[in-house]
C-alpha atoms as a PDB file:
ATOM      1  CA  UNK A   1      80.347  88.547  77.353  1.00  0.00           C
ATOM      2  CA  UNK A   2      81.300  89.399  73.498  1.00  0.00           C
ATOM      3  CA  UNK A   3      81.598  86.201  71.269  1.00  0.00           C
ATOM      4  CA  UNK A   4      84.769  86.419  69.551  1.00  0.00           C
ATOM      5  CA  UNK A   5      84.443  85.718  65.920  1.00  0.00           C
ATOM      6  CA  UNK A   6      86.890  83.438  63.782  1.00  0.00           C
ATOM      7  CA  UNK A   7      87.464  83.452  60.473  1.00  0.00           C
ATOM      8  CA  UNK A   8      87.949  80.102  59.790  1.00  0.00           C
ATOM      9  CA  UNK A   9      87.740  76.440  61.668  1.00  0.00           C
ATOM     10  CA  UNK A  10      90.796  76.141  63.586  1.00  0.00           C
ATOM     11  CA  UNK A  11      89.963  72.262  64.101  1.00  0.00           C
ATOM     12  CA  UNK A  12      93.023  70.167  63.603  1.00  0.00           C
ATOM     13  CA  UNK A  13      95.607  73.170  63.767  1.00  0.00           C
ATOM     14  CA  UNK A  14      98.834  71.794  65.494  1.00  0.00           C
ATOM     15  CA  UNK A  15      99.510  73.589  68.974  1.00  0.00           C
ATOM     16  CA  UNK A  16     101.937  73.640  71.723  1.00  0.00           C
ATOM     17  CA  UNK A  17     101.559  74.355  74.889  1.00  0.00           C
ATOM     18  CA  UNK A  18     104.602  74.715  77.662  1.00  0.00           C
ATOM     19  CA  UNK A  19     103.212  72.238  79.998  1.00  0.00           C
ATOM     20  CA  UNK A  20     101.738  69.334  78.181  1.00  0.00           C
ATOM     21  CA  UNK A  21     103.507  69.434  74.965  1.00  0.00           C
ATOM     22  CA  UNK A  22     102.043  69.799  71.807  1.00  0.00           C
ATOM     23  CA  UNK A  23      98.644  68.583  70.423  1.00  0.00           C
ATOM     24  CA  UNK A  24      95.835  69.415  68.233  1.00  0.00           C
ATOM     25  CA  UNK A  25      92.391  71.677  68.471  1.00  0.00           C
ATOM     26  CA  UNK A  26      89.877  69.429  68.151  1.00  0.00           C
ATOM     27  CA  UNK A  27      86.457  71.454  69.006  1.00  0.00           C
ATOM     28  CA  UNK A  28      85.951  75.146  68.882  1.00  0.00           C
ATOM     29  CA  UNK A  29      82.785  75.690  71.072  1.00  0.00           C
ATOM     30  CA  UNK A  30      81.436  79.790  71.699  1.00  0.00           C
ATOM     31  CA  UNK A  31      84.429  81.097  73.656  1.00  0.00           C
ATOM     32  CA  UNK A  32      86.725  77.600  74.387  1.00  0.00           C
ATOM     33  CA  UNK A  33      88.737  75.598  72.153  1.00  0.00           C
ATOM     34  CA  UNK A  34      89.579  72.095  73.207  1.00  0.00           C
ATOM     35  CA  UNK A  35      93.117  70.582  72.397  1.00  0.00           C
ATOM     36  CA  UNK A  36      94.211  66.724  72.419  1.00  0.00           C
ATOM     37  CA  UNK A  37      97.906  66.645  73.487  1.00  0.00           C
ATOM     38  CA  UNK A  38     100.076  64.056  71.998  1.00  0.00           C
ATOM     39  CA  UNK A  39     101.183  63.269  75.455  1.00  0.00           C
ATOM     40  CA  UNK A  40      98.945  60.692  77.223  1.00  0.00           C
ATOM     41  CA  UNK A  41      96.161  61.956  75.073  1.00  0.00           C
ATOM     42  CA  UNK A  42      94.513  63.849  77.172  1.00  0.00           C
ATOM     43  CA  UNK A  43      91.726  66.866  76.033  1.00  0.00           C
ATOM     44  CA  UNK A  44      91.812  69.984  77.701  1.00  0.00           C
ATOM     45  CA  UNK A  45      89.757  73.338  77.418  1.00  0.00           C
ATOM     46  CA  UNK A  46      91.177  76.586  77.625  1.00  0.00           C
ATOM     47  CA  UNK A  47      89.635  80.109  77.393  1.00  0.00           C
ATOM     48  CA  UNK A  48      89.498  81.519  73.405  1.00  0.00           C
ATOM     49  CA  UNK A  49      91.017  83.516  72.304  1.00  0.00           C
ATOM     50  CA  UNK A  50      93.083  84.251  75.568  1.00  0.00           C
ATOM     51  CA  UNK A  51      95.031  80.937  75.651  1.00  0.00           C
ATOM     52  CA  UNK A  52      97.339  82.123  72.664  1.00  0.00           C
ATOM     53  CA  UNK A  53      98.197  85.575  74.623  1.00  0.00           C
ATOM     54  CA  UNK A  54     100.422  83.146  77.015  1.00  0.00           C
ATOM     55  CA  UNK A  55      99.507  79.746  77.081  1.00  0.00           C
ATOM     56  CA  UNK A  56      99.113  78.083  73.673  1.00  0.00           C
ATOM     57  CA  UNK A  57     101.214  79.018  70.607  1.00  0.00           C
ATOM     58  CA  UNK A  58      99.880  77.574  67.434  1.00  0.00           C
ATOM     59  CA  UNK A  59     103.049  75.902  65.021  1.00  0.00           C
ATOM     60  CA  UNK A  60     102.190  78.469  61.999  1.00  0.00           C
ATOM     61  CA  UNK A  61     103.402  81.750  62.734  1.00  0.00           C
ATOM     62  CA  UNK A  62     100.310  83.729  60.798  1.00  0.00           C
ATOM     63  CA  UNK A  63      98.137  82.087  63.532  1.00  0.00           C
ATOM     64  CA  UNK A  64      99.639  82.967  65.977  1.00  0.00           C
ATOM     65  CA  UNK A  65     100.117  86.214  65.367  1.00  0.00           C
ATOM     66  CA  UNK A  66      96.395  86.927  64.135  1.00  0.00           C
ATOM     67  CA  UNK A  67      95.400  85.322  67.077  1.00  0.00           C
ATOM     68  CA  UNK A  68      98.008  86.994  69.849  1.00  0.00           C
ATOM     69  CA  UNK A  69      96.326  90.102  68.657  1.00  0.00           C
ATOM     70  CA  UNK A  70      92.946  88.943  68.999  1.00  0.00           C
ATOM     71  CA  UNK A  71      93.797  88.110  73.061  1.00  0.00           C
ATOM     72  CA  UNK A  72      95.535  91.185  73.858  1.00  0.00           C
ATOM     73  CA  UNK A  73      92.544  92.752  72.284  1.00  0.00           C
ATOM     74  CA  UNK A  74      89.995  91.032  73.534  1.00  0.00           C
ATOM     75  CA  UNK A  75      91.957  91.426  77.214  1.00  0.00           C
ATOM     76  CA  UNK A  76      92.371  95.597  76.694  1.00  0.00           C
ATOM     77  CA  UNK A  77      88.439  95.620  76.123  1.00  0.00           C
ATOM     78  CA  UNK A  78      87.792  93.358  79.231  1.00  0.00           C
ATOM     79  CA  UNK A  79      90.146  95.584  81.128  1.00  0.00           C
ATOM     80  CA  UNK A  80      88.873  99.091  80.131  1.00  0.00           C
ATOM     81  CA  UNK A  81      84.803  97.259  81.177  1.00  0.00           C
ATOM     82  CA  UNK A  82      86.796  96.482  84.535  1.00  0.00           C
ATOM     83  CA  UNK A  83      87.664  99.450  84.562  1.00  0.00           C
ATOM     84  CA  UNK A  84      84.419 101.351  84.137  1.00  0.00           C
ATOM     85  CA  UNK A  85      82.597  98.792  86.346  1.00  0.00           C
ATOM     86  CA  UNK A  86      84.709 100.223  89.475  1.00  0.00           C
ATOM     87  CA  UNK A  87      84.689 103.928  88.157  1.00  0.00           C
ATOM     88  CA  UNK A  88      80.973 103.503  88.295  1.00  0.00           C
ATOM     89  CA  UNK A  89      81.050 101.913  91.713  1.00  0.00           C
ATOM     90  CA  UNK A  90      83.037 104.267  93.490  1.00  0.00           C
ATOM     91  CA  UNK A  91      80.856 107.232  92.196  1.00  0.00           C
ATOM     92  CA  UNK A  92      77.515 105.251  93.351  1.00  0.00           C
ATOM     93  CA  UNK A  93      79.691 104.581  96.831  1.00  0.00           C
ATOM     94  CA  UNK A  94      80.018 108.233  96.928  1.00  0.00           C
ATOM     95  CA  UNK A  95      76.614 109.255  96.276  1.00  0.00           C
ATOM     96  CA  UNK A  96      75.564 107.177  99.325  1.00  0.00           C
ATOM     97  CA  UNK A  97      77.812 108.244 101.480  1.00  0.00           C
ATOM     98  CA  UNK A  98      76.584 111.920 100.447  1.00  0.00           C
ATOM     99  CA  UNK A  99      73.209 110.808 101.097  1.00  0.00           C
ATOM    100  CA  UNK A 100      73.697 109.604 104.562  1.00  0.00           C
ATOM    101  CA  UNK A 101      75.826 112.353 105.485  1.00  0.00           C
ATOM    102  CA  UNK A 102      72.844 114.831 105.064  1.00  0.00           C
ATOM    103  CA  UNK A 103      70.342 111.989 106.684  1.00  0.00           C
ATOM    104  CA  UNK A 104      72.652 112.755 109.283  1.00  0.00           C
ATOM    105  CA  UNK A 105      72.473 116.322 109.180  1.00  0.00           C
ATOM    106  CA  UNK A 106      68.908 116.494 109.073  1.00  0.00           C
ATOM    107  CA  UNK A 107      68.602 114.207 112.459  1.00  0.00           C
ATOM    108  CA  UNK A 108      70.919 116.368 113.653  1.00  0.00           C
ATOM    109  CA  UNK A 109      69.164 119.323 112.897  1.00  0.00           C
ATOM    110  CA  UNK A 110      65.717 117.486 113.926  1.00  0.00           C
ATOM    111  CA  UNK A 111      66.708 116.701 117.179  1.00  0.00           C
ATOM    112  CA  UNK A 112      68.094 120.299 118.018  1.00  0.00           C
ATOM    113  CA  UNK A 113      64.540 121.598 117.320  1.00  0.00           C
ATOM    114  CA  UNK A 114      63.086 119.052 119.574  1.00  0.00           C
ATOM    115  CA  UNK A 115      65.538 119.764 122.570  1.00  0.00           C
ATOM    116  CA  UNK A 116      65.063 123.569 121.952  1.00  0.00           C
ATOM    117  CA  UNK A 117      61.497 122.803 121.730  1.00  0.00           C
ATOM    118  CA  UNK A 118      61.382 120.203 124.862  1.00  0.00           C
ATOM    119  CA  UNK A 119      63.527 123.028 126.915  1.00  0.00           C
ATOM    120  CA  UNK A 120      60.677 126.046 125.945  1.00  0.00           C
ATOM    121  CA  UNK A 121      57.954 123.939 127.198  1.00  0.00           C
ATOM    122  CA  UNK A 122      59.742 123.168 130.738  1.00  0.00           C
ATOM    123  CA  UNK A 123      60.526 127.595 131.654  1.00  0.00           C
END
């Protein structure tokens, strides 16, 4: 999985969030940020920069903005891998089937040969 890079430390940047309210990053780990909610305190983690494509809105506009892009970005390159991934699997899903369909063939054609062989030897 990419690392998404930030510009700058988004520790202490006000959020909100539809759920629990607003609240405040307060770590910034590899791909998480962590956010303490002004209601009951509590810290959660949520996926970065995905969470502010639906989840998390920061209070300055700019942010959000910069960062809305980033998620929908992020998401369209995670989609189009997806996407790939499953093209790739159906052609290797193919390719077997091809190959068992002239196994088949060939034990077809193999066990002809030995009837018509078997049926020589008994005249």
């Amino acid at each position: 999985m990419m690392e998404v890079e930030r510009m700058e430390s988004l520790v202490n940047e006000e959020v909100k969030h539809l759920k629990f309210g607003r609240g405040s990053i307060v770590e910034e780990p590899a791909e998480h940020i962590k956010v303490r909610f002004q209601s009951g305190g509590a810290v959660k983690t949520f996926r970065f920069p995905d969470a502010f494509a639906g989840y998390l809105a920061f209070e300055k506009g700019e942010l959000q903005k910069k960062y809305n892009e980033m998620a929908m970005s992020e998401r369209r390159r995670r989609e189009t891998g997806h996407r790939e991934e499953i093209l790739r699997m159906e052609e290797e899903r193919k390719a077997a089937q091809l190959e068992l369909l002239k196994h088949r063939r060939s034990a077809a054609r193999t066990a002809k040969t030995v009837a018509g062989t078997a049926a020589k030897k008994t005249k």
